[in-house]
PDB file of N, CA and C in Angstrom:
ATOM      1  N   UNK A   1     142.994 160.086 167.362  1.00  0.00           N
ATOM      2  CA  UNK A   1     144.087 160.628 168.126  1.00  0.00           C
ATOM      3  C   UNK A   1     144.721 161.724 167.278  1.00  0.00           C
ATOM      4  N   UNK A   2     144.670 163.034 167.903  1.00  0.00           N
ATOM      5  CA  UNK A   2     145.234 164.329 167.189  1.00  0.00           C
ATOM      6  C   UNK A   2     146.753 164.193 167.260  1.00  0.00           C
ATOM      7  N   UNK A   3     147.095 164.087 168.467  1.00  0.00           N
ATOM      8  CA  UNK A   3     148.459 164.791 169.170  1.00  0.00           C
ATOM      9  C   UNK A   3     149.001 163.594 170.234  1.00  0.00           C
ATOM     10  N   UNK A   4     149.737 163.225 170.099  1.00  0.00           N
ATOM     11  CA  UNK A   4     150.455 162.447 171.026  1.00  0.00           C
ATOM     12  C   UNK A   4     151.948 162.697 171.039  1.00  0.00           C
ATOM     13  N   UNK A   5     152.619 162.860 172.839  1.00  0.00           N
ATOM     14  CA  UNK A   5     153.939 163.326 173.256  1.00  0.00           C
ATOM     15  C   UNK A   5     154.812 161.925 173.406  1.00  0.00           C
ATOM     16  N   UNK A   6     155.598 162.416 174.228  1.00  0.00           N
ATOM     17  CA  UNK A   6     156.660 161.665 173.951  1.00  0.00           C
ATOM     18  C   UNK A   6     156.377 161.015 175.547  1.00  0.00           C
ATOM     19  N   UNK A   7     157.024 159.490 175.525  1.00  0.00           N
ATOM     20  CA  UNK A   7     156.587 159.112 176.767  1.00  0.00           C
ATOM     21  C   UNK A   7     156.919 159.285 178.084  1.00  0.00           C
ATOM     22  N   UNK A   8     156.182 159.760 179.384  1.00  0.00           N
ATOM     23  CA  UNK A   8     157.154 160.158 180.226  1.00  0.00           C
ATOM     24  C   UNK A   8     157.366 159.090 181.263  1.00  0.00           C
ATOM     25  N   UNK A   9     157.955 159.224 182.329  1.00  0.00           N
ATOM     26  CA  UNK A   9     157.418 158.108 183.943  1.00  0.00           C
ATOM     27  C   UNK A   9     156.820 159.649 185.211  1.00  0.00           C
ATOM     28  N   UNK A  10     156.245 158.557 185.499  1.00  0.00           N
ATOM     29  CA  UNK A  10     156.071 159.723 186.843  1.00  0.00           C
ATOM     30  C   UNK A  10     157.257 159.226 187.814  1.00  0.00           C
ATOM     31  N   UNK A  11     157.230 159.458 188.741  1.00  0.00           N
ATOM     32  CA  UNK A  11     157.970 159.859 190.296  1.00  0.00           C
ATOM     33  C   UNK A  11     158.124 158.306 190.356  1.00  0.00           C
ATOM     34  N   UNK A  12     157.117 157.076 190.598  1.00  0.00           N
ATOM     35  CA  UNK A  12     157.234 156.191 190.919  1.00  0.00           C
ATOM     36  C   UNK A  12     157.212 155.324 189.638  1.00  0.00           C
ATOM     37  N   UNK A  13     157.705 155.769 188.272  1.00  0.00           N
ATOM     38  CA  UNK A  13     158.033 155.080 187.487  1.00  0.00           C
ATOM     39  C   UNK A  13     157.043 154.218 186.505  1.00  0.00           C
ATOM     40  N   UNK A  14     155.710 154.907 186.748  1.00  0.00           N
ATOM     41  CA  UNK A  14     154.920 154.371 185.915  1.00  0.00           C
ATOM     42  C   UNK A  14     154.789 155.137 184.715  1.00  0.00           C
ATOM     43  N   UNK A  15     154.725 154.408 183.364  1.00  0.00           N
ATOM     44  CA  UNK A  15     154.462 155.064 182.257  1.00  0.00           C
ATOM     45  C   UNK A  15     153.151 156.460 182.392  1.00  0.00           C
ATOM     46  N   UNK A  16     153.538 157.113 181.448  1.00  0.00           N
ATOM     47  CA  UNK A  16     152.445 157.965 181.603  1.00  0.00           C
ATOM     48  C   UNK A  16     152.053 158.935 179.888  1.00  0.00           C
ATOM     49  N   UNK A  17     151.689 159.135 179.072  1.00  0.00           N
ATOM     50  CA  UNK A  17     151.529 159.843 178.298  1.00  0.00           C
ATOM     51  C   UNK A  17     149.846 160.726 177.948  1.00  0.00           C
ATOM     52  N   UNK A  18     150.456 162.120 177.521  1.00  0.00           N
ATOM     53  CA  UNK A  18     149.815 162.641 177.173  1.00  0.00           C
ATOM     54  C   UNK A  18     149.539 162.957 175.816  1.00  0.00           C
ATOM     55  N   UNK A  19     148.783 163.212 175.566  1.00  0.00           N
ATOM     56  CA  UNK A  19     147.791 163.207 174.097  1.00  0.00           C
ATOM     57  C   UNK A  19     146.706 163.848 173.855  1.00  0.00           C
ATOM     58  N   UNK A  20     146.261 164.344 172.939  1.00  0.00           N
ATOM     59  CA  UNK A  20     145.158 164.969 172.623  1.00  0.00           C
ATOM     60  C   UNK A  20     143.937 164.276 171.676  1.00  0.00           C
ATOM     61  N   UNK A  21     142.760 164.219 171.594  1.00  0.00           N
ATOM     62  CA  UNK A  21     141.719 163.441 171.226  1.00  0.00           C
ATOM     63  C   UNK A  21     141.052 164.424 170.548  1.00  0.00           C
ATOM     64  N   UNK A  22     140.348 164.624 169.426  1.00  0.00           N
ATOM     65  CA  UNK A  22     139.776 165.262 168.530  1.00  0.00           C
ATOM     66  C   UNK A  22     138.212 164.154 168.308  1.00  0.00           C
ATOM     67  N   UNK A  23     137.319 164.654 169.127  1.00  0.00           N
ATOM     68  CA  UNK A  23     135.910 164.057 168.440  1.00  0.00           C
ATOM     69  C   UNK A  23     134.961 164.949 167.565  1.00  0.00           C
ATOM     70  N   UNK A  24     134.450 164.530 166.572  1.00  0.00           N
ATOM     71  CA  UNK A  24     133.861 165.172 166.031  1.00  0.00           C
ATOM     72  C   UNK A  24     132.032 164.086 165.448  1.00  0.00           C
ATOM     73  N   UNK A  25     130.772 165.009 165.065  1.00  0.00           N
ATOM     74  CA  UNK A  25     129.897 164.146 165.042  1.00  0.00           C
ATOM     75  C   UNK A  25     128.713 165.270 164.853  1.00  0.00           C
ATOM     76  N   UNK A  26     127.265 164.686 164.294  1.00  0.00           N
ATOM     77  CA  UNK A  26     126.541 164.927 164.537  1.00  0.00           C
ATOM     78  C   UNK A  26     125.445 165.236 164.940  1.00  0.00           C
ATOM     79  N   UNK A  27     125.005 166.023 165.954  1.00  0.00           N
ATOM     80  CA  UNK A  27     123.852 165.648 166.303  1.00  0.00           C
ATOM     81  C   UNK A  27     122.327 166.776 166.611  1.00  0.00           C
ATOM     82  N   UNK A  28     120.928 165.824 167.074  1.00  0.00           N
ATOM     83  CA  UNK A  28     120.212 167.027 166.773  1.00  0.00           C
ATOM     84  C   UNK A  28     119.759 168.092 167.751  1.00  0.00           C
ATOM     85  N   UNK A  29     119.581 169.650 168.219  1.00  0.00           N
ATOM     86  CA  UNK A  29     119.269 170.151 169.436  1.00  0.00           C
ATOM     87  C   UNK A  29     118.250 170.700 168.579  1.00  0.00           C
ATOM     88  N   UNK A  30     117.531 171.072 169.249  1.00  0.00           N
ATOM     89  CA  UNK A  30     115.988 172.020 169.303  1.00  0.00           C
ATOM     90  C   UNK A  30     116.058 171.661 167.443  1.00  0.00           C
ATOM     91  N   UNK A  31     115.187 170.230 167.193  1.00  0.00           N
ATOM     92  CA  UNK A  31     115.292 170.267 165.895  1.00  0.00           C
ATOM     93  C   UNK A  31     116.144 170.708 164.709  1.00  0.00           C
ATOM     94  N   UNK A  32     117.222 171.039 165.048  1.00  0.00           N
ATOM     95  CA  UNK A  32     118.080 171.292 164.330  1.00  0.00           C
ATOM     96  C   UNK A  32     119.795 170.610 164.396  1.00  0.00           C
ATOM     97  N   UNK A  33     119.960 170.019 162.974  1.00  0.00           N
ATOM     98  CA  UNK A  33     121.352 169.107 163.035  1.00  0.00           C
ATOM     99  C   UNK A  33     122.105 170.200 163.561  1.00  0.00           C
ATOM    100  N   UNK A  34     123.457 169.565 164.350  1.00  0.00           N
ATOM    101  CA  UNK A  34     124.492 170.269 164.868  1.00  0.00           C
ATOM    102  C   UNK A  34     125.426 169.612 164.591  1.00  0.00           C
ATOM    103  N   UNK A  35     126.369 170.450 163.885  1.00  0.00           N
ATOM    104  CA  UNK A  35     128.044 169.869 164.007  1.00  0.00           C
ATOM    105  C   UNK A  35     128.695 169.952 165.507  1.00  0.00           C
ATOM    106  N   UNK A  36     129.129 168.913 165.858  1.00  0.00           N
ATOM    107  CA  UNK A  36     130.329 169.296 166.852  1.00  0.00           C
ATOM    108  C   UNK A  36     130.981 168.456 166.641  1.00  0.00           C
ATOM    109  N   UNK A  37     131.824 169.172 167.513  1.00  0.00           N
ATOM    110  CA  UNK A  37     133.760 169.205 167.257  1.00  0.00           C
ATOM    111  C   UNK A  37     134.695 170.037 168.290  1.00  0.00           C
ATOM    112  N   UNK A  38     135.468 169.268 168.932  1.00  0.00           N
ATOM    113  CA  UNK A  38     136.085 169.022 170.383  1.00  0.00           C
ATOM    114  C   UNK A  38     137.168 168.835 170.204  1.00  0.00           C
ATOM    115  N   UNK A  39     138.477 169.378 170.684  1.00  0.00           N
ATOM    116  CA  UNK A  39     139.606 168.744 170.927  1.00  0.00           C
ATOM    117  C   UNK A  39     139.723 168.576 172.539  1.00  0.00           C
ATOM    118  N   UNK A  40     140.437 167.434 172.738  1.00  0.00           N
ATOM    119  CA  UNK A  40     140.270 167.022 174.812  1.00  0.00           C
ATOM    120  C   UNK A  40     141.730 166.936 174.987  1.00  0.00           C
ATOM    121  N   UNK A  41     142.145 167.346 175.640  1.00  0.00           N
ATOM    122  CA  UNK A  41     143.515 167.094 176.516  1.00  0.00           C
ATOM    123  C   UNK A  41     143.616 166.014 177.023  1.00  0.00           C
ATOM    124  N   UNK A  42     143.692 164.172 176.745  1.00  0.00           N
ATOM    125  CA  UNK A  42     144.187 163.322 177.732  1.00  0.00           C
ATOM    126  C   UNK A  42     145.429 163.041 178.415  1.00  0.00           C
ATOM    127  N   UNK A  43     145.431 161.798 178.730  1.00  0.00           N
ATOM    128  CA  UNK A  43     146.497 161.167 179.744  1.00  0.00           C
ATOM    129  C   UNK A  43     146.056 159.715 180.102  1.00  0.00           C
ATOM    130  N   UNK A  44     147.269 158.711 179.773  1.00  0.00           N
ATOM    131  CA  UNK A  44     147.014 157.132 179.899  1.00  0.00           C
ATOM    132  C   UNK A  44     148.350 157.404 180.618  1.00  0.00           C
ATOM    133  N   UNK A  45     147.686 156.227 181.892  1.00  0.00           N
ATOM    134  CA  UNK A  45     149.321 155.381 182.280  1.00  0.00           C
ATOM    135  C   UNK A  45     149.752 153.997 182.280  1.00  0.00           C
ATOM    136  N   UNK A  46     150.681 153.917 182.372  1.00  0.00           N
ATOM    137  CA  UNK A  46     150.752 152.278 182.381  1.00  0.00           C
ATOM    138  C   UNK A  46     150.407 151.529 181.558  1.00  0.00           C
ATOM    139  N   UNK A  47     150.311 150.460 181.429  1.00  0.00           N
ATOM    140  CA  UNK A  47     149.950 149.587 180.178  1.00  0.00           C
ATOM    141  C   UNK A  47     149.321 149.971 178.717  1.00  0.00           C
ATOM    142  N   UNK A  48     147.795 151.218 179.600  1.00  0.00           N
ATOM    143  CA  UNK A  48     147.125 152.057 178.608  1.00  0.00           C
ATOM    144  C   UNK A  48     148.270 153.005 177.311  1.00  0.00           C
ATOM    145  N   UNK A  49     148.955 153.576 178.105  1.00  0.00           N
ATOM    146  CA  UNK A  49     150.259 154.437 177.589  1.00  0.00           C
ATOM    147  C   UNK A  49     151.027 153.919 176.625  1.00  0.00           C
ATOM    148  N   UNK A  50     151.665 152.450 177.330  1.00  0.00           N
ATOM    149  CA  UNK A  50     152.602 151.799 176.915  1.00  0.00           C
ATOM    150  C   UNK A  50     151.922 151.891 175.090  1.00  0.00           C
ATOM    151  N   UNK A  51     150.507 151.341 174.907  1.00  0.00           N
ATOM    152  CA  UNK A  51     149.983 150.426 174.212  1.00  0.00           C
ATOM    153  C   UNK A  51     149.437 151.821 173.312  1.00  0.00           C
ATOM    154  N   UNK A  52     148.842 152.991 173.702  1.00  0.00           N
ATOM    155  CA  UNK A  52     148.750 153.817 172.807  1.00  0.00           C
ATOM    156  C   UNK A  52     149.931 154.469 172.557  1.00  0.00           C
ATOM    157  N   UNK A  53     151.071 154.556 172.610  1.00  0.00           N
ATOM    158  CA  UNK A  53     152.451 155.127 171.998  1.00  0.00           C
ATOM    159  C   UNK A  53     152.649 153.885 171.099  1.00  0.00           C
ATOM    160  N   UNK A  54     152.269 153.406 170.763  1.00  0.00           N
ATOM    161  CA  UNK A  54     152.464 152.857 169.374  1.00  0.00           C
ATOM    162  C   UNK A  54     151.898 152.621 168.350  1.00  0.00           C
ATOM    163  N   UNK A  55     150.694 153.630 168.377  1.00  0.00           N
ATOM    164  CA  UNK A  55     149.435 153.813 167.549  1.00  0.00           C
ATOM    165  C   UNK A  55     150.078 154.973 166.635  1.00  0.00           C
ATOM    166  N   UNK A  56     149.143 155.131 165.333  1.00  0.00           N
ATOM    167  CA  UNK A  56     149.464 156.238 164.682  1.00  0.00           C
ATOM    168  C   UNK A  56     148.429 157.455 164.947  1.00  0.00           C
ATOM    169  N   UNK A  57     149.379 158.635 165.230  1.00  0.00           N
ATOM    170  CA  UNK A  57     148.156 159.583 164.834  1.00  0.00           C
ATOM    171  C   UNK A  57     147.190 159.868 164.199  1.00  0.00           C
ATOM    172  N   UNK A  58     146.251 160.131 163.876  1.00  0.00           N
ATOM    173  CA  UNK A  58     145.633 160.155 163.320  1.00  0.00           C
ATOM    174  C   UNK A  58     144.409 158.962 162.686  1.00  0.00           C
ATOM    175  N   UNK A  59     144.959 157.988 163.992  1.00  0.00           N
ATOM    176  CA  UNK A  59     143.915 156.719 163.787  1.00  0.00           C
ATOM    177  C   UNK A  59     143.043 156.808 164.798  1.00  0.00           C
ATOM    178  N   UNK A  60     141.451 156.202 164.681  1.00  0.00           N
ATOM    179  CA  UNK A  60     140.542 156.409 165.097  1.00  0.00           C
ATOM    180  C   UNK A  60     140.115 155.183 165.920  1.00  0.00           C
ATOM    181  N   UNK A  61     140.117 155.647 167.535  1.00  0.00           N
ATOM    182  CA  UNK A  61     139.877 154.831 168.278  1.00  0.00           C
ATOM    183  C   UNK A  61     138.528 154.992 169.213  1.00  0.00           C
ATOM    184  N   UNK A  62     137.950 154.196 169.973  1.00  0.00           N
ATOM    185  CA  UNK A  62     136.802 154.394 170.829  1.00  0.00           C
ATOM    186  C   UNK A  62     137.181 154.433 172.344  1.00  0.00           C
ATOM    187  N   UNK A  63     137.680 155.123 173.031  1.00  0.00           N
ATOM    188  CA  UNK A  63     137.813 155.463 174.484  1.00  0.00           C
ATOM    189  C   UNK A  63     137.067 155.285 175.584  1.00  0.00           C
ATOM    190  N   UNK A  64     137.151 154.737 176.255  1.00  0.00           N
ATOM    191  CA  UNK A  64     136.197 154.546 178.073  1.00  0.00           C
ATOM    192  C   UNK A  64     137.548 155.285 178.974  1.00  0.00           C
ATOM    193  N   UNK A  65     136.582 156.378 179.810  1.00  0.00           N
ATOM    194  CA  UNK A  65     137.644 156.317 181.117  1.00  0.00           C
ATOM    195  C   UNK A  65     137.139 157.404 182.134  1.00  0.00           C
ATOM    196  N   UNK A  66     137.599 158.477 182.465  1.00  0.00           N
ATOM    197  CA  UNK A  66     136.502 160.025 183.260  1.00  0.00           C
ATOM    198  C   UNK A  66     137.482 160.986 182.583  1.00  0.00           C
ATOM    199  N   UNK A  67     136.857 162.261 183.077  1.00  0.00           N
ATOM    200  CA  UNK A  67     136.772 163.845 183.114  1.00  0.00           C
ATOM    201  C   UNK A  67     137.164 164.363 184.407  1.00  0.00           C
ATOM    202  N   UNK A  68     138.200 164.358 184.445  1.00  0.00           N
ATOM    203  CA  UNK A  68     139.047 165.403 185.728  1.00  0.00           C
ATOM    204  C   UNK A  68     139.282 166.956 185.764  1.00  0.00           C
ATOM    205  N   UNK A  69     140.011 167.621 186.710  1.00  0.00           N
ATOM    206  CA  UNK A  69     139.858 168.686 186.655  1.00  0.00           C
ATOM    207  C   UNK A  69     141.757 168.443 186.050  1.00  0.00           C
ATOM    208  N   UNK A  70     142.138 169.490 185.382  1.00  0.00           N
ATOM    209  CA  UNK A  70     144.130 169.531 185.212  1.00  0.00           C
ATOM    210  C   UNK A  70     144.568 169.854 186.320  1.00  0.00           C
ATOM    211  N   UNK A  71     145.901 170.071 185.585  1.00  0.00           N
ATOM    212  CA  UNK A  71     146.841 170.341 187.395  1.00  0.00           C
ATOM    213  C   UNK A  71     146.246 171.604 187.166  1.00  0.00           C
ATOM    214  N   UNK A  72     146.418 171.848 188.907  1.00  0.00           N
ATOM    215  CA  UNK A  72     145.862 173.551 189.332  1.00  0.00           C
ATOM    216  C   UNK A  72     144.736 174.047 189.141  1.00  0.00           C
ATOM    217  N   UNK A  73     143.464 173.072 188.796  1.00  0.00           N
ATOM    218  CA  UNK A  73     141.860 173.040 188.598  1.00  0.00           C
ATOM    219  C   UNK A  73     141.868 173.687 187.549  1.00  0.00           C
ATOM    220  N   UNK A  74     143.343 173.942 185.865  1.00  0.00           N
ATOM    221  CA  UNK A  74     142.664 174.477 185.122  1.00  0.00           C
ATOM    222  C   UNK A  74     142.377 173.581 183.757  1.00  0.00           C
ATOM    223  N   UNK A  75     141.235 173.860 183.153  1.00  0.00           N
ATOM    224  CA  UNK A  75     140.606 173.179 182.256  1.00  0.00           C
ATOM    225  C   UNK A  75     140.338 171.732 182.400  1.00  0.00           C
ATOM    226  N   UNK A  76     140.194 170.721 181.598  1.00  0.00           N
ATOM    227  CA  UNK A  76     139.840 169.573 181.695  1.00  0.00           C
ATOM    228  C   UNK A  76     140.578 168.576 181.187  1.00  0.00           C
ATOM    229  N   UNK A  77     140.525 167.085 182.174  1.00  0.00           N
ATOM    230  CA  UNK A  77     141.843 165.978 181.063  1.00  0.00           C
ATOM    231  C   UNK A  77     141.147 164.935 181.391  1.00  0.00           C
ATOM    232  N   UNK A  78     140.751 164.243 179.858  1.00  0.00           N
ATOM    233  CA  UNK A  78     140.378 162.745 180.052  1.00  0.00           C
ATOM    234  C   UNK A  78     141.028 161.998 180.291  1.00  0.00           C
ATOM    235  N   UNK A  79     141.231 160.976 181.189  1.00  0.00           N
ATOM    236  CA  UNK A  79     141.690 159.499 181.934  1.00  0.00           C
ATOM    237  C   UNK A  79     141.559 158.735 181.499  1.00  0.00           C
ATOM    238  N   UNK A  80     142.006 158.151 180.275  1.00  0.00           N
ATOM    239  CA  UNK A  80     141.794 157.223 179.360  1.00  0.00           C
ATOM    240  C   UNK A  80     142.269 155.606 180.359  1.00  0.00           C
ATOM    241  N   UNK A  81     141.381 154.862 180.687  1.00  0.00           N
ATOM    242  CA  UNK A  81     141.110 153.577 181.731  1.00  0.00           C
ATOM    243  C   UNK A  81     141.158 152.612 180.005  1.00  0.00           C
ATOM    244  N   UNK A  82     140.576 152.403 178.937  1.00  0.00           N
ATOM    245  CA  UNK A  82     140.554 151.626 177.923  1.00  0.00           C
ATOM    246  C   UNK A  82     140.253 151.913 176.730  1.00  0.00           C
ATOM    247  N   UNK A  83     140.712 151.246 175.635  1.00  0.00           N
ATOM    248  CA  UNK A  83     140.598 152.147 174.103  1.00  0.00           C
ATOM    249  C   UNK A  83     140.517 150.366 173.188  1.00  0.00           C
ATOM    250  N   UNK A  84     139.592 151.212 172.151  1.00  0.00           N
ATOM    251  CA  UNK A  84     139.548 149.409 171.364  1.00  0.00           C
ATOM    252  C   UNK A  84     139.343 150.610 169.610  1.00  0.00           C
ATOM    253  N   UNK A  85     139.811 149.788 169.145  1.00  0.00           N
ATOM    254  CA  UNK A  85     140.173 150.376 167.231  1.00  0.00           C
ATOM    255  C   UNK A  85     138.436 150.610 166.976  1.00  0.00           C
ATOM    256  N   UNK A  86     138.244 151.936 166.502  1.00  0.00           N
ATOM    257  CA  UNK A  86     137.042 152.098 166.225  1.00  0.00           C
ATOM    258  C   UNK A  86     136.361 151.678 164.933  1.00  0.00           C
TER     259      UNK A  86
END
């Protein structure tokens, strides 16, 4: 976890926070090692939220959830559905 805000509610009062995810790793294309390295724009609500606002930055977790489009179809935000200490 790179970046994490401050917590908000939506409209109907469910937790909601946003955060940013930094993966990084290696792997191989056309025979050759590759670095990559990603920063993702997420978003947890509810329980998920509650439970990552009390994590530290910079600690390393394993994520399940999808790939949406942002508000106004621009760029991309992961939906973090579950997270377990990596």
């Amino acid at each position: 976890m790179a970046e994490l805000e401050s917590m908000r509610y939506t409209p109907a009062g469910l937790p909601a926070l946003n955060l940013g995810l930094e993966h990084a790793s290696q792997v191989e294309e056309a025979g050759q090692a590759r670095q990559v390295k990603v920063t993702v724009k997420a978003v947890a609500f509810g329980a998920q939220a509650e439970r990552l606002a009390r994590q530290a930055v910079g600690s390393q977790w394993r994520f399940k959830g999808f790939l949406a489009s942002g508000r106004n179809g621009k760029g991309v935000v992961f939906h973090i559905q579950d997270f377990t200490q990596d």
